[in-house]
N, C-alpha and C. Protein backbone atom coordinates (compact mmCIF):
# COMPACT_ATOMS: atom_id res chain seq x y z
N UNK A 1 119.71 -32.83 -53.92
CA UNK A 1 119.09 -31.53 -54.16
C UNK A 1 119.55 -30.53 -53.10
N UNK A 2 120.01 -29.07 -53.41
CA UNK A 2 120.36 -28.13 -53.02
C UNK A 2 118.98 -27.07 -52.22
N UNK A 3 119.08 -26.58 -51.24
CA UNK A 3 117.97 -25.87 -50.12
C UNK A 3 118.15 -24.62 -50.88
N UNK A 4 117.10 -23.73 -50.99
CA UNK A 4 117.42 -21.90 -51.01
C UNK A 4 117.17 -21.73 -49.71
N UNK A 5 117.33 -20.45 -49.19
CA UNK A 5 116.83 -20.22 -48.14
C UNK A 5 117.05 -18.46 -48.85
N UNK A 6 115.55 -18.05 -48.16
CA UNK A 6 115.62 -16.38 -48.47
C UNK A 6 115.36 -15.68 -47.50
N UNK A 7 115.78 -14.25 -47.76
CA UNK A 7 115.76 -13.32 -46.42
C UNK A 7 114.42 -12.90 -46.05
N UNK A 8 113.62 -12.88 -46.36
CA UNK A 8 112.41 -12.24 -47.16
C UNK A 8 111.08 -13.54 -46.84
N UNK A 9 110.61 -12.97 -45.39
CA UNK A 9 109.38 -13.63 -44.99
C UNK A 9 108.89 -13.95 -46.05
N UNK A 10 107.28 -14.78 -45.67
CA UNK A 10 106.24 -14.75 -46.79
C UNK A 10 106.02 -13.53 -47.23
N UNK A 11 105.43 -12.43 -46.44
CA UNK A 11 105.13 -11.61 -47.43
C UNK A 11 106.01 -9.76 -48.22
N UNK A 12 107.02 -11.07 -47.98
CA UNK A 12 108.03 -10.74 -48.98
C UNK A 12 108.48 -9.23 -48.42
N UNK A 13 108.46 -8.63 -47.65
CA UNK A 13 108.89 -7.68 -46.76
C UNK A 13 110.50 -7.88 -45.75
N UNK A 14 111.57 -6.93 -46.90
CA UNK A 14 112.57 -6.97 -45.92
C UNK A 14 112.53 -7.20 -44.44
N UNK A 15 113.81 -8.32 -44.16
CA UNK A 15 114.25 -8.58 -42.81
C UNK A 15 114.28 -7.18 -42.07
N UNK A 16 114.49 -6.85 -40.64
CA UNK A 16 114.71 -5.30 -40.39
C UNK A 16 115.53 -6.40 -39.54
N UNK A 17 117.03 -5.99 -40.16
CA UNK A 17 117.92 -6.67 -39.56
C UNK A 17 119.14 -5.29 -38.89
N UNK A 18 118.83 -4.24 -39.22
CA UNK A 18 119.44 -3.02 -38.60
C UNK A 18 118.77 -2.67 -37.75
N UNK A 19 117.78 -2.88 -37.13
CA UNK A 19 116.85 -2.31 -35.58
C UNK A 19 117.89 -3.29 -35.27
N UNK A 20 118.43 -2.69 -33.64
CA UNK A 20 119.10 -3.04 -32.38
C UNK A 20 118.16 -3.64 -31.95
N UNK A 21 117.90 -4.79 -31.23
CA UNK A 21 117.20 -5.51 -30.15
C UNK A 21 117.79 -4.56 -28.02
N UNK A 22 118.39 -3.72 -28.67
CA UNK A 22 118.63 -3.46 -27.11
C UNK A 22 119.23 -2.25 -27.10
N UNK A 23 118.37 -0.58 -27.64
CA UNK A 23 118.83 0.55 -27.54
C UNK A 23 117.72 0.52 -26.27
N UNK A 24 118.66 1.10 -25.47
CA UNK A 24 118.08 1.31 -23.87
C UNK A 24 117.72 2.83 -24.25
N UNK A 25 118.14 3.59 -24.88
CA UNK A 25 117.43 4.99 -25.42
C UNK A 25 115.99 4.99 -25.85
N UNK A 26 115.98 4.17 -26.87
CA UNK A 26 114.13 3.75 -27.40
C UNK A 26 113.50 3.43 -26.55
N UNK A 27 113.90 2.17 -25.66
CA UNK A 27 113.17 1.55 -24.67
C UNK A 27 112.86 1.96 -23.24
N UNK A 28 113.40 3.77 -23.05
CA UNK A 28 112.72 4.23 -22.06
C UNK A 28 112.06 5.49 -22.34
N UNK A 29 112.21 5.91 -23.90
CA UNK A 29 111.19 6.82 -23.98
C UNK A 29 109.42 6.28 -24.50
N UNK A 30 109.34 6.31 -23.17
CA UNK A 30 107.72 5.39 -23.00
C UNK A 30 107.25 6.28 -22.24
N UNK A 31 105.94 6.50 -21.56
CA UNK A 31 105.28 6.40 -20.78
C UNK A 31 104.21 5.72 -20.04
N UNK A 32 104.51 4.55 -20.88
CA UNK A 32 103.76 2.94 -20.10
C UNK A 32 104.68 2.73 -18.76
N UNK A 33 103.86 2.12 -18.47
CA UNK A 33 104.19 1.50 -17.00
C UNK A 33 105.21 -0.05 -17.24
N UNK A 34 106.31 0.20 -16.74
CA UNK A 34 106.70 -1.45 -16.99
C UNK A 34 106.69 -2.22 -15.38
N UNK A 35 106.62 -3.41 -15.20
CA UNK A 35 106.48 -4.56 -14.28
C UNK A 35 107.32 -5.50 -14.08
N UNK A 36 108.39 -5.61 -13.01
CA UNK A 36 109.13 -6.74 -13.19
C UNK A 36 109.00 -7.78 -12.84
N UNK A 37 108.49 -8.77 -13.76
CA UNK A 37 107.93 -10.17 -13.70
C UNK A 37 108.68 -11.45 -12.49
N UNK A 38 109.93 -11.34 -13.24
CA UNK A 38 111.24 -12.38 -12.23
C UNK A 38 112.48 -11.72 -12.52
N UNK A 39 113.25 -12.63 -11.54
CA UNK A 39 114.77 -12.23 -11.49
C UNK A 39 115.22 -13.37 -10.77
N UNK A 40 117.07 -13.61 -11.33
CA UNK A 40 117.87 -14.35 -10.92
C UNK A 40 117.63 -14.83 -8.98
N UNK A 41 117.46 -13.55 -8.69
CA UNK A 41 118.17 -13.64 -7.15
C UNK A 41 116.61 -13.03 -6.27
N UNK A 42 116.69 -13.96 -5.19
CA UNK A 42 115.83 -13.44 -4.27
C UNK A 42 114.99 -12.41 -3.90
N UNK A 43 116.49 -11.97 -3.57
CA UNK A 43 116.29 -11.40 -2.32
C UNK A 43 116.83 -9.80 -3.30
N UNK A 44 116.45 -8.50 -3.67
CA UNK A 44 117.03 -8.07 -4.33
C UNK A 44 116.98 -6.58 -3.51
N UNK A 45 118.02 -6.12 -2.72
CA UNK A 45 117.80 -4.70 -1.99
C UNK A 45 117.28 -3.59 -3.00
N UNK A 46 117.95 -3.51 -4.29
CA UNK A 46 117.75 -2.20 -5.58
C UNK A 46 116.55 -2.33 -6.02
N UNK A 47 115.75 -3.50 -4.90
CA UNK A 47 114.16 -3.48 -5.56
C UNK A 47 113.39 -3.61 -4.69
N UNK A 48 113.69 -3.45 -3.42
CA UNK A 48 112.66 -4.02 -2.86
C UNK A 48 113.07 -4.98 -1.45
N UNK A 49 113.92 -5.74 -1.56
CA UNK A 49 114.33 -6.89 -1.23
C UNK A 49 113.05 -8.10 -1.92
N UNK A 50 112.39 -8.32 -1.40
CA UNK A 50 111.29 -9.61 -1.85
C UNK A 50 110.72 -8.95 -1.92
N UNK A 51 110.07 -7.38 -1.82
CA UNK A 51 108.51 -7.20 -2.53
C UNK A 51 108.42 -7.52 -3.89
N UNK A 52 106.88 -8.07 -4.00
CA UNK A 52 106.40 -7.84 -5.14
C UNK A 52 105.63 -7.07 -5.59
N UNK A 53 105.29 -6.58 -7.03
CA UNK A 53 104.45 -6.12 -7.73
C UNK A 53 105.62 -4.47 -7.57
N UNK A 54 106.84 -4.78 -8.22
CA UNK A 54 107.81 -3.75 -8.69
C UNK A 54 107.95 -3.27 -9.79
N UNK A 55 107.64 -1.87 -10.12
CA UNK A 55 107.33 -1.29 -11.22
C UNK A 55 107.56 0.30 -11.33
N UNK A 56 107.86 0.52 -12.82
CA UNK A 56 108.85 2.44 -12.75
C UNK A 56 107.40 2.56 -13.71
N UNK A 57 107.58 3.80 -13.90
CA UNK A 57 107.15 4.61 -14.97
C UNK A 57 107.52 6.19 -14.80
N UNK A 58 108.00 6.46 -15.99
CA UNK A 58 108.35 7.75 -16.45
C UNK A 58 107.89 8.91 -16.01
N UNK A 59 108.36 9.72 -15.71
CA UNK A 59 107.37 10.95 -14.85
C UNK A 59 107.93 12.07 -15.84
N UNK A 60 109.19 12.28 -16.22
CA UNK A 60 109.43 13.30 -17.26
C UNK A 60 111.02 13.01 -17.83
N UNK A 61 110.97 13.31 -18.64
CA UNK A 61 111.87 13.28 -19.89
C UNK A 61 113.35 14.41 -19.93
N UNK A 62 114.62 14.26 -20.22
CA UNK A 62 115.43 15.06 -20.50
C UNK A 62 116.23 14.59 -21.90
N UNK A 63 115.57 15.18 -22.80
CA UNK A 63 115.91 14.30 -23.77
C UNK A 63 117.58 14.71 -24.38
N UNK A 64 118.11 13.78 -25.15
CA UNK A 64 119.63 14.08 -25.29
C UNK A 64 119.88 15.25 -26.62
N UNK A 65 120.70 15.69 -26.22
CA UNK A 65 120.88 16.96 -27.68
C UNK A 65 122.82 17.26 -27.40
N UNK A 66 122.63 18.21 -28.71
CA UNK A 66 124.32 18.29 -29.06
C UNK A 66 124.46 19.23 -27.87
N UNK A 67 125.53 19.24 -27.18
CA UNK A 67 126.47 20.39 -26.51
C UNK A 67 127.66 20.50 -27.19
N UNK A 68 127.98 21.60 -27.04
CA UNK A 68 129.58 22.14 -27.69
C UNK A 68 130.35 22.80 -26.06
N UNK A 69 130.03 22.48 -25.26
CA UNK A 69 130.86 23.30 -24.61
C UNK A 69 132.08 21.83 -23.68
N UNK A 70 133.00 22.70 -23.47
CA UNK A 70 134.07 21.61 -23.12
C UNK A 70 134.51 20.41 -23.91
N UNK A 71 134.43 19.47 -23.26
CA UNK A 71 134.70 17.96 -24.79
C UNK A 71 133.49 17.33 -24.66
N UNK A 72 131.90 17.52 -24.35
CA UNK A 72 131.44 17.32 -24.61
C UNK A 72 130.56 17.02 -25.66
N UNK A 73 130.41 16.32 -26.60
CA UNK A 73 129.69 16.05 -27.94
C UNK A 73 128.26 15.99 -27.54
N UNK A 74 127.99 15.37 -26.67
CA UNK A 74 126.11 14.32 -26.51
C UNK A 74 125.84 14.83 -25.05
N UNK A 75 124.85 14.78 -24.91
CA UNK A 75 124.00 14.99 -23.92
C UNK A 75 123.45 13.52 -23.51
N UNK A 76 123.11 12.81 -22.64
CA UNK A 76 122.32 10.96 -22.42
C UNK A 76 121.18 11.57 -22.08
N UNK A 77 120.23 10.47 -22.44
CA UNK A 77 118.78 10.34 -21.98
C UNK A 77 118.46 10.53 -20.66
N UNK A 78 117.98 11.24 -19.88
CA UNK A 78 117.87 11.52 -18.55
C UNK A 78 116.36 11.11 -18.06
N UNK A 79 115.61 10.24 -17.56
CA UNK A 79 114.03 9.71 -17.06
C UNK A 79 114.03 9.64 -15.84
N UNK A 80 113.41 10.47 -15.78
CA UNK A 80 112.70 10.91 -13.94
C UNK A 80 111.78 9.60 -13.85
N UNK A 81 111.60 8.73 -13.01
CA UNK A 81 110.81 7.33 -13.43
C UNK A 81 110.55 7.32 -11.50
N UNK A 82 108.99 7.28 -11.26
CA UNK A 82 108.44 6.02 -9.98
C UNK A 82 109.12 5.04 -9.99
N UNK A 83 109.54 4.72 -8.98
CA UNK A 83 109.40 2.99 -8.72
C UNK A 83 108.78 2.82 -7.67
N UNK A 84 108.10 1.75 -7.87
CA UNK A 84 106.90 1.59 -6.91
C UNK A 84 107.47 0.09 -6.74
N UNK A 85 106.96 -0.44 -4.94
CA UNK A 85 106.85 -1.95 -4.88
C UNK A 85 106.51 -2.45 -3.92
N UNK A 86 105.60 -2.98 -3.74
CA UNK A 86 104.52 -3.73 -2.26
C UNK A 86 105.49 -3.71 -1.09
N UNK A 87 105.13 -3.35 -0.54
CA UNK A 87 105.67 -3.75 1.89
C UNK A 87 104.81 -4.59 1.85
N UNK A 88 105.96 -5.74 2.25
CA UNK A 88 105.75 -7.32 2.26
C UNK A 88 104.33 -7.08 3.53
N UNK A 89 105.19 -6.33 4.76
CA UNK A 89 104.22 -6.19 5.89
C UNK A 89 102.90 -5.24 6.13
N UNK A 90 102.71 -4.29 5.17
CA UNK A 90 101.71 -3.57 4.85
C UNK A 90 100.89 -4.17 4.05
N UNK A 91 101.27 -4.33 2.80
CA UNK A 91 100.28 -4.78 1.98
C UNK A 91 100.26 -3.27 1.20
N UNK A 92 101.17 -2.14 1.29
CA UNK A 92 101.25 -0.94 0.69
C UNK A 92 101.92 -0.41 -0.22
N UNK A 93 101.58 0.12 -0.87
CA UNK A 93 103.19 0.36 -1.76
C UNK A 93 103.72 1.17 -1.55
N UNK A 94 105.20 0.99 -1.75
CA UNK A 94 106.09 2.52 -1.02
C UNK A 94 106.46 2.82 -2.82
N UNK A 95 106.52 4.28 -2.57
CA UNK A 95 106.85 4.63 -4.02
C UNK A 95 108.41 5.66 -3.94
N UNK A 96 109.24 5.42 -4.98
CA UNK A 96 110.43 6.59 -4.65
C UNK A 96 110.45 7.42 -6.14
N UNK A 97 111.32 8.34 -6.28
CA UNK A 97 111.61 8.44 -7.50
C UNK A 97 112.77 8.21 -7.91
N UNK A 98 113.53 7.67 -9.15
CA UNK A 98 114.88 7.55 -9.69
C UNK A 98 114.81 8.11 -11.08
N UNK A 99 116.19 7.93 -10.91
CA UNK A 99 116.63 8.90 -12.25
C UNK A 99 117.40 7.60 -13.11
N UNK A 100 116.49 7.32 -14.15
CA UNK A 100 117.14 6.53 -15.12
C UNK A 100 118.04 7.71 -16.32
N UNK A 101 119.13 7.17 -16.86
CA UNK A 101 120.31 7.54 -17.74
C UNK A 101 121.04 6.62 -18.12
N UNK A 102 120.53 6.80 -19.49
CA UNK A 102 121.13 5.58 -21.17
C UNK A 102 122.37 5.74 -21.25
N UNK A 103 123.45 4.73 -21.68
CA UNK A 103 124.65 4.79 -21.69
C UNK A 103 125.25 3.38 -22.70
N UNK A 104 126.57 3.83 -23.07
CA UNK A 104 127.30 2.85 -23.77
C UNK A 104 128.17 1.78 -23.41
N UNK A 105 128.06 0.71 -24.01
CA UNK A 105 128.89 -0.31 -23.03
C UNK A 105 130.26 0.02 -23.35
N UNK A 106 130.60 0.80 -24.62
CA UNK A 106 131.76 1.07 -25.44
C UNK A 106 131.24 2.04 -26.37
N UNK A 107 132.36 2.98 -26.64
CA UNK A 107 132.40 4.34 -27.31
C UNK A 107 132.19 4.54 -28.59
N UNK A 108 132.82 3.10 -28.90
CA UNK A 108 132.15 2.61 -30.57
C UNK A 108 131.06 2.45 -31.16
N UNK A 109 129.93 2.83 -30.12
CA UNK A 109 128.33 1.60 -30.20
C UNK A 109 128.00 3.03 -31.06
N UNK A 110 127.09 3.34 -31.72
CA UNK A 110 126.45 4.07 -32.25
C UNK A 110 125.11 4.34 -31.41
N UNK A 111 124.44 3.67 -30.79
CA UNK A 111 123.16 3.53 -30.16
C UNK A 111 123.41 3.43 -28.07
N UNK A 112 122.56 3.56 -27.60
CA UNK A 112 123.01 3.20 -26.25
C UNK A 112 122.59 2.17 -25.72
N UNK A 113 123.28 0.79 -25.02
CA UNK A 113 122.70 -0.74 -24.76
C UNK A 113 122.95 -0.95 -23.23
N UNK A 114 122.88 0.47 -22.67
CA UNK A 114 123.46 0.19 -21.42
C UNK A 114 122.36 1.53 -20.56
N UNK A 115 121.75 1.33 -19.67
CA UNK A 115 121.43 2.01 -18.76
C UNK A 115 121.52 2.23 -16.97
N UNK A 116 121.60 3.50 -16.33
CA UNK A 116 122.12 3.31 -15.18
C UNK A 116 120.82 3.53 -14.25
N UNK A 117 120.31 3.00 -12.79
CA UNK A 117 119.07 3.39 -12.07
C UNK A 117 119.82 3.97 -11.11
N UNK A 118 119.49 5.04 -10.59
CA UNK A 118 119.83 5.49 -9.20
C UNK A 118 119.26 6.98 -8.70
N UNK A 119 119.50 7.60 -7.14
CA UNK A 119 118.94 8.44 -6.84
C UNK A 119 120.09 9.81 -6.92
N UNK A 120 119.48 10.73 -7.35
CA UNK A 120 120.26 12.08 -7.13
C UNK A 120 120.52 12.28 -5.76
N UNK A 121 121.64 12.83 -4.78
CA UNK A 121 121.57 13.42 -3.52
C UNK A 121 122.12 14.83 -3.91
N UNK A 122 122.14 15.27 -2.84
CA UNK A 122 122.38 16.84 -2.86
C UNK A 122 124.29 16.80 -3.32
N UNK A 123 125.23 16.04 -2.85
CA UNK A 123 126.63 15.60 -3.18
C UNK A 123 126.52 14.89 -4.42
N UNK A 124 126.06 13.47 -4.86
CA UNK A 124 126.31 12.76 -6.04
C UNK A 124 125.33 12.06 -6.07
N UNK A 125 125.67 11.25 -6.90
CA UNK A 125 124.19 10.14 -7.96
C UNK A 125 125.10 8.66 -7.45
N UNK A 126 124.17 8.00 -6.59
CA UNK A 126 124.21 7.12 -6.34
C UNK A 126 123.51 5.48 -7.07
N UNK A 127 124.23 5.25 -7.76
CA UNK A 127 123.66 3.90 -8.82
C UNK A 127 123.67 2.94 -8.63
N UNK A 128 123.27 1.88 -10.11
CA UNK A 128 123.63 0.49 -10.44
C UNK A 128 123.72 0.82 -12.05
N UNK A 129 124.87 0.06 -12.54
CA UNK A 129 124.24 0.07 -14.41
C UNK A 129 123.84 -1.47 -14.75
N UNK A 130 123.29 -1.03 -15.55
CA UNK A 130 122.47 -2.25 -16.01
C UNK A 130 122.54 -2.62 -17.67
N UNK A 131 122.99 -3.81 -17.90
CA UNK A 131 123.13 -3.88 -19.46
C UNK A 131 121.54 -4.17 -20.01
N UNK A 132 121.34 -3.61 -21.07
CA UNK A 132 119.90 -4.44 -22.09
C UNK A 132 119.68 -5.33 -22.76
N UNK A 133 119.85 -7.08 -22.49
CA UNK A 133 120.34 -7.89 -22.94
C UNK A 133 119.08 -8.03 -24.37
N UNK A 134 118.33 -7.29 -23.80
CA UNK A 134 116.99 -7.52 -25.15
C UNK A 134 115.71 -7.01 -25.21
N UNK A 135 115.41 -6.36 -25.98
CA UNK A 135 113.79 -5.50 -25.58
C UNK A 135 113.29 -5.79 -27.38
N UNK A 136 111.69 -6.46 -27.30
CA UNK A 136 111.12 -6.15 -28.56
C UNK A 136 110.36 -4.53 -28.69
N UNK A 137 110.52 -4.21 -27.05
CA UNK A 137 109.73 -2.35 -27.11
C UNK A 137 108.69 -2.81 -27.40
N UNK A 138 108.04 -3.76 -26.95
CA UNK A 138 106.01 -3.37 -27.02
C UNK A 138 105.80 -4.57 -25.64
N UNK A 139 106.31 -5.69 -25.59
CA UNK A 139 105.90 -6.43 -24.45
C UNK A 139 107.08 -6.92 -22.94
N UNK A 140 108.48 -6.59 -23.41
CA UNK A 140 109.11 -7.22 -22.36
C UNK A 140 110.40 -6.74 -22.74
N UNK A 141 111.43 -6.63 -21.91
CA UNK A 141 112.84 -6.21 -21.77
C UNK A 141 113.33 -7.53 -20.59
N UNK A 142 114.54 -7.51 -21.08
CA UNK A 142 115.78 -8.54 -20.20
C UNK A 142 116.89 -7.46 -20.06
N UNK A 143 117.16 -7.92 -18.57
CA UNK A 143 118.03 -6.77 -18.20
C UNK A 143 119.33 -7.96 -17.27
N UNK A 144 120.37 -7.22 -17.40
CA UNK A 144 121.28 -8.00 -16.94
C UNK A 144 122.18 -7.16 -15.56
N UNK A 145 122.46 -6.98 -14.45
CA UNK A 145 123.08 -5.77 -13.41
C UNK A 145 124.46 -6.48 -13.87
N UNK A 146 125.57 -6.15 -14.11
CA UNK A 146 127.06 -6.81 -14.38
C UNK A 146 127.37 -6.40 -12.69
N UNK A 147 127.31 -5.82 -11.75
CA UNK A 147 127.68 -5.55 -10.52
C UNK A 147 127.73 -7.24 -9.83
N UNK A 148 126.76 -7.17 -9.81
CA UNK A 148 126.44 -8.94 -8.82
C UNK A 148 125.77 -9.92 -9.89
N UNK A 149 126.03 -9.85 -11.42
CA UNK A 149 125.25 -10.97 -12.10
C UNK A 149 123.80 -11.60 -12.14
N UNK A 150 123.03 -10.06 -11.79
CA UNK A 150 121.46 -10.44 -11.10
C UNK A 150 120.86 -10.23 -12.60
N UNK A 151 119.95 -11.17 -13.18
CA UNK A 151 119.28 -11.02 -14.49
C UNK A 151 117.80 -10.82 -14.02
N UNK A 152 116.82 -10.01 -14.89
CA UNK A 152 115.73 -9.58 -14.87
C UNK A 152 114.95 -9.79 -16.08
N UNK A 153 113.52 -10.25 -15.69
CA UNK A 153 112.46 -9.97 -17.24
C UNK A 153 111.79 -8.64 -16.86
N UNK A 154 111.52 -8.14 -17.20
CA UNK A 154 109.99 -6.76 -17.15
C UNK A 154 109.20 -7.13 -18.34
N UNK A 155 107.93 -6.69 -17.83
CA UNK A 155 106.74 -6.49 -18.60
C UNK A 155 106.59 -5.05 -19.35
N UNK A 156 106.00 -4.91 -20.43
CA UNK A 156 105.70 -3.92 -21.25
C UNK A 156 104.14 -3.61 -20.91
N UNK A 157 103.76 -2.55 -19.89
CA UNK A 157 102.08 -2.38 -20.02
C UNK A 157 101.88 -3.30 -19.32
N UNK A 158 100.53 -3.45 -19.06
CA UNK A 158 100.13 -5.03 -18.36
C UNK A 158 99.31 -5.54 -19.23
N UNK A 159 99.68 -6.77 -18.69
CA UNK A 159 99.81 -7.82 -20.12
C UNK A 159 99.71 -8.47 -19.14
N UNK A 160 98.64 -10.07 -19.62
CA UNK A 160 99.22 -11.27 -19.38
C UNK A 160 100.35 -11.79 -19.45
N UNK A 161 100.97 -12.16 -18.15
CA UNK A 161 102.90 -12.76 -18.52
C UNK A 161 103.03 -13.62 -19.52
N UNK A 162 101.91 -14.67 -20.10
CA UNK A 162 102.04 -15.85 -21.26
C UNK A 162 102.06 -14.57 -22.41
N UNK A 163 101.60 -13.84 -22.55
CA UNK A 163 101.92 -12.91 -23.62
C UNK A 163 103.01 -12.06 -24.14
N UNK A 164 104.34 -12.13 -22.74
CA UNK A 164 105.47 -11.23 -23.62
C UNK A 164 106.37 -12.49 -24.38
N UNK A 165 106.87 -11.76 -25.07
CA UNK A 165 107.77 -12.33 -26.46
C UNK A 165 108.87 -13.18 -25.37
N UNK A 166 108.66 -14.51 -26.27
CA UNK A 166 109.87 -15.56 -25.51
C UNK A 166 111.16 -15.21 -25.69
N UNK A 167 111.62 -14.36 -26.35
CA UNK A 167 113.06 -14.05 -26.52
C UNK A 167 113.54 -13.83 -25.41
N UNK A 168 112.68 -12.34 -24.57
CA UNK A 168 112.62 -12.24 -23.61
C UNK A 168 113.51 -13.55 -22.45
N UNK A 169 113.03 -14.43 -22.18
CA UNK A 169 113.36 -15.71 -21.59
C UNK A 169 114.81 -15.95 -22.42
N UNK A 170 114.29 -16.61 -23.24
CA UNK A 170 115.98 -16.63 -24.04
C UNK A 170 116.94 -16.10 -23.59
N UNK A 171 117.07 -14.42 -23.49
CA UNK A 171 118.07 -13.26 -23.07
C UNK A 171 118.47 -13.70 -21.95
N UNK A 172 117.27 -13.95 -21.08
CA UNK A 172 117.43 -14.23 -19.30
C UNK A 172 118.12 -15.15 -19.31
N UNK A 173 118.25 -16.41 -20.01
CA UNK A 173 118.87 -17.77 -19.50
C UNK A 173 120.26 -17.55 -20.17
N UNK A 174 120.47 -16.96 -21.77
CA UNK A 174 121.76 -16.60 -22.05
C UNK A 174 121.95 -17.29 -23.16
N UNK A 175 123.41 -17.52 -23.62
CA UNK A 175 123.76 -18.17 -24.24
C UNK A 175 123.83 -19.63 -24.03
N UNK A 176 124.17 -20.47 -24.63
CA UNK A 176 124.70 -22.19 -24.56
C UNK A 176 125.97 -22.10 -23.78
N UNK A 177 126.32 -22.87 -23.39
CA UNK A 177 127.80 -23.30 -22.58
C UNK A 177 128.91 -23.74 -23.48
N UNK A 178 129.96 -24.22 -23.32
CA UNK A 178 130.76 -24.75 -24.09
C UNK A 178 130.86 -26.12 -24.44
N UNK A 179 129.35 -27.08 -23.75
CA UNK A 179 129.13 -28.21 -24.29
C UNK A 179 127.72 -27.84 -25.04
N UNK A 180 127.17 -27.03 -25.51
CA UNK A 180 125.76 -26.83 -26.35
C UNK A 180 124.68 -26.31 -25.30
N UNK A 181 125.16 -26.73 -24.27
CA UNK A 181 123.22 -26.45 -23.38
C UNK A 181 123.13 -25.30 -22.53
N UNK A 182 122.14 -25.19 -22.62
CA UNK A 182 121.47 -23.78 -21.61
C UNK A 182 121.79 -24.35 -20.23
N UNK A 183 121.74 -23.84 -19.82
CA UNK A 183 122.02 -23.50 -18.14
C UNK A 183 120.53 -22.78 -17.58
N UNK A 184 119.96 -23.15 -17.30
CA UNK A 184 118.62 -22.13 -16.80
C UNK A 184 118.63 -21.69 -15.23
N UNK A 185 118.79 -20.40 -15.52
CA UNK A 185 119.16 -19.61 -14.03
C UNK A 185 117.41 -19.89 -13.11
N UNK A 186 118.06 -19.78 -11.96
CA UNK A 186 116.08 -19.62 -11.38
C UNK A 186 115.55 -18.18 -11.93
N UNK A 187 114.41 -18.48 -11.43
CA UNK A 187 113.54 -17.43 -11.46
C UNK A 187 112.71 -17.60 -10.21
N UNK A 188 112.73 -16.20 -9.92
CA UNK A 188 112.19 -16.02 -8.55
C UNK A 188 110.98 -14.82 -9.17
N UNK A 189 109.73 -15.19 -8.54
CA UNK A 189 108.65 -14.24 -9.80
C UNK A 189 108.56 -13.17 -8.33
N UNK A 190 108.28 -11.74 -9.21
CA UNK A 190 107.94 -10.75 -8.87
C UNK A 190 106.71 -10.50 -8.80
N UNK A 191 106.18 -10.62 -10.16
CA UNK A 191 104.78 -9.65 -10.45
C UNK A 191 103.68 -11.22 -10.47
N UNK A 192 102.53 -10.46 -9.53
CA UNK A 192 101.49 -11.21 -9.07
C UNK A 192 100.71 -11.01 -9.46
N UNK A 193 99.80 -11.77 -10.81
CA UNK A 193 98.69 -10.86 -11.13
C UNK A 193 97.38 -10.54 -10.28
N UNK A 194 97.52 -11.62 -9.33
CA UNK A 194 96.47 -11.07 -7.91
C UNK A 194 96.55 -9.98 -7.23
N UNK A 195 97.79 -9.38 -6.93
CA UNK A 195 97.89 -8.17 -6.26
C UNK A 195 98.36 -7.45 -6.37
N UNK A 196 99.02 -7.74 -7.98
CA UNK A 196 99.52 -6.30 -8.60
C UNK A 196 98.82 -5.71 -9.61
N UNK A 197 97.83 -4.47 -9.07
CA UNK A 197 97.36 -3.94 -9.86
C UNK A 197 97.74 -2.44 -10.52
């Protein structure tokens, strides 16, 4: 006997197999607070070094529109965003502001899967880019830095951490290897639900 298999959950409601899992455009026009749960690496200077309870939220918006002048076509998403994150030795939080801006990994993408964090100076914009390995946009994003190979989960809102979407995790650990198996990177946890409020 022969299997069907159909596209079409139980209740019979198209797949939404054209939503991107990782337009970094959608996923920062928020004004929730996001939380970064863990990450690959320690010790992380672009956060903190070891503080915990590291977290942006949006302070204002530049949203993207057509320009015609020069060879410009597009305007990118521009987010004035807090980042906030505990002094290990205070017990305080130091807060800065950055300028998040959505971007393409390639010119072909239709959508943007790539975003950059960094501070304006009075001379230039000093960064990191960061790929979007995966966001469901309501509980958690995986973020990947291609600079030093540092992977990240964030929280959506606060939430119990057993509550964001396991894909999430998935994204973080990656693909299979070239013998079938995961590789599971550490995780070094950030967000404390004791003292990050």
């Amino acid at each position: 006997t022969s299997q069907t298999y159909s596209l079409l959950p139980r209740e019979d409601n198209p797949v939404r197999m054209a939503k991107p899992k990782n337009n970094s455009e959608r996923l920062w026009l928020t004004h929730k607070k996001v939380y970064l749960v863990y990450r690959s690496e320690k010790n992380d200077t672009e956060f903190g070094g070891e503080a915990k309870c590291v977290q942006m939220k949006a302070l204002r918006f530049d949203r993207p529109r057509k320009m015609f002048m020069r060879d410009t076509t597009a305007k990118k998403l521009k987010v004035w965003s807090s980042l906030l994150y505990r002094n290990n030795q205070t017990g305080h939080m130091e807060v800065f502001t950055v300028m998040i801006t959505t971007k393409k990994s390639y010119e072909g993408l239709k959508y943007d899967d790539m975003f950059s964090i960094g501070e304006e100076t009075y001379t230039n914009y000093i960064y990191q880019d960061y790929e979007l390995l995966f966001t469901d946009y309501k509980t958690c994003f995986t973020i990947r830095r291609p600079s030093d190979d540092v992977y990240m989960v964030w929280m959506i809102d606060r939430l119990n951490t057993t509550d964001i979407n396991p894909e999430c995790e998935t994204a973080y650990h990656g693909p299979v290897n070239e013998y079938g198996c995961t590789v599971l990177k550490p995780k070094y946890y950030v967000y404390d639900e004791k003292i990050c409020s």
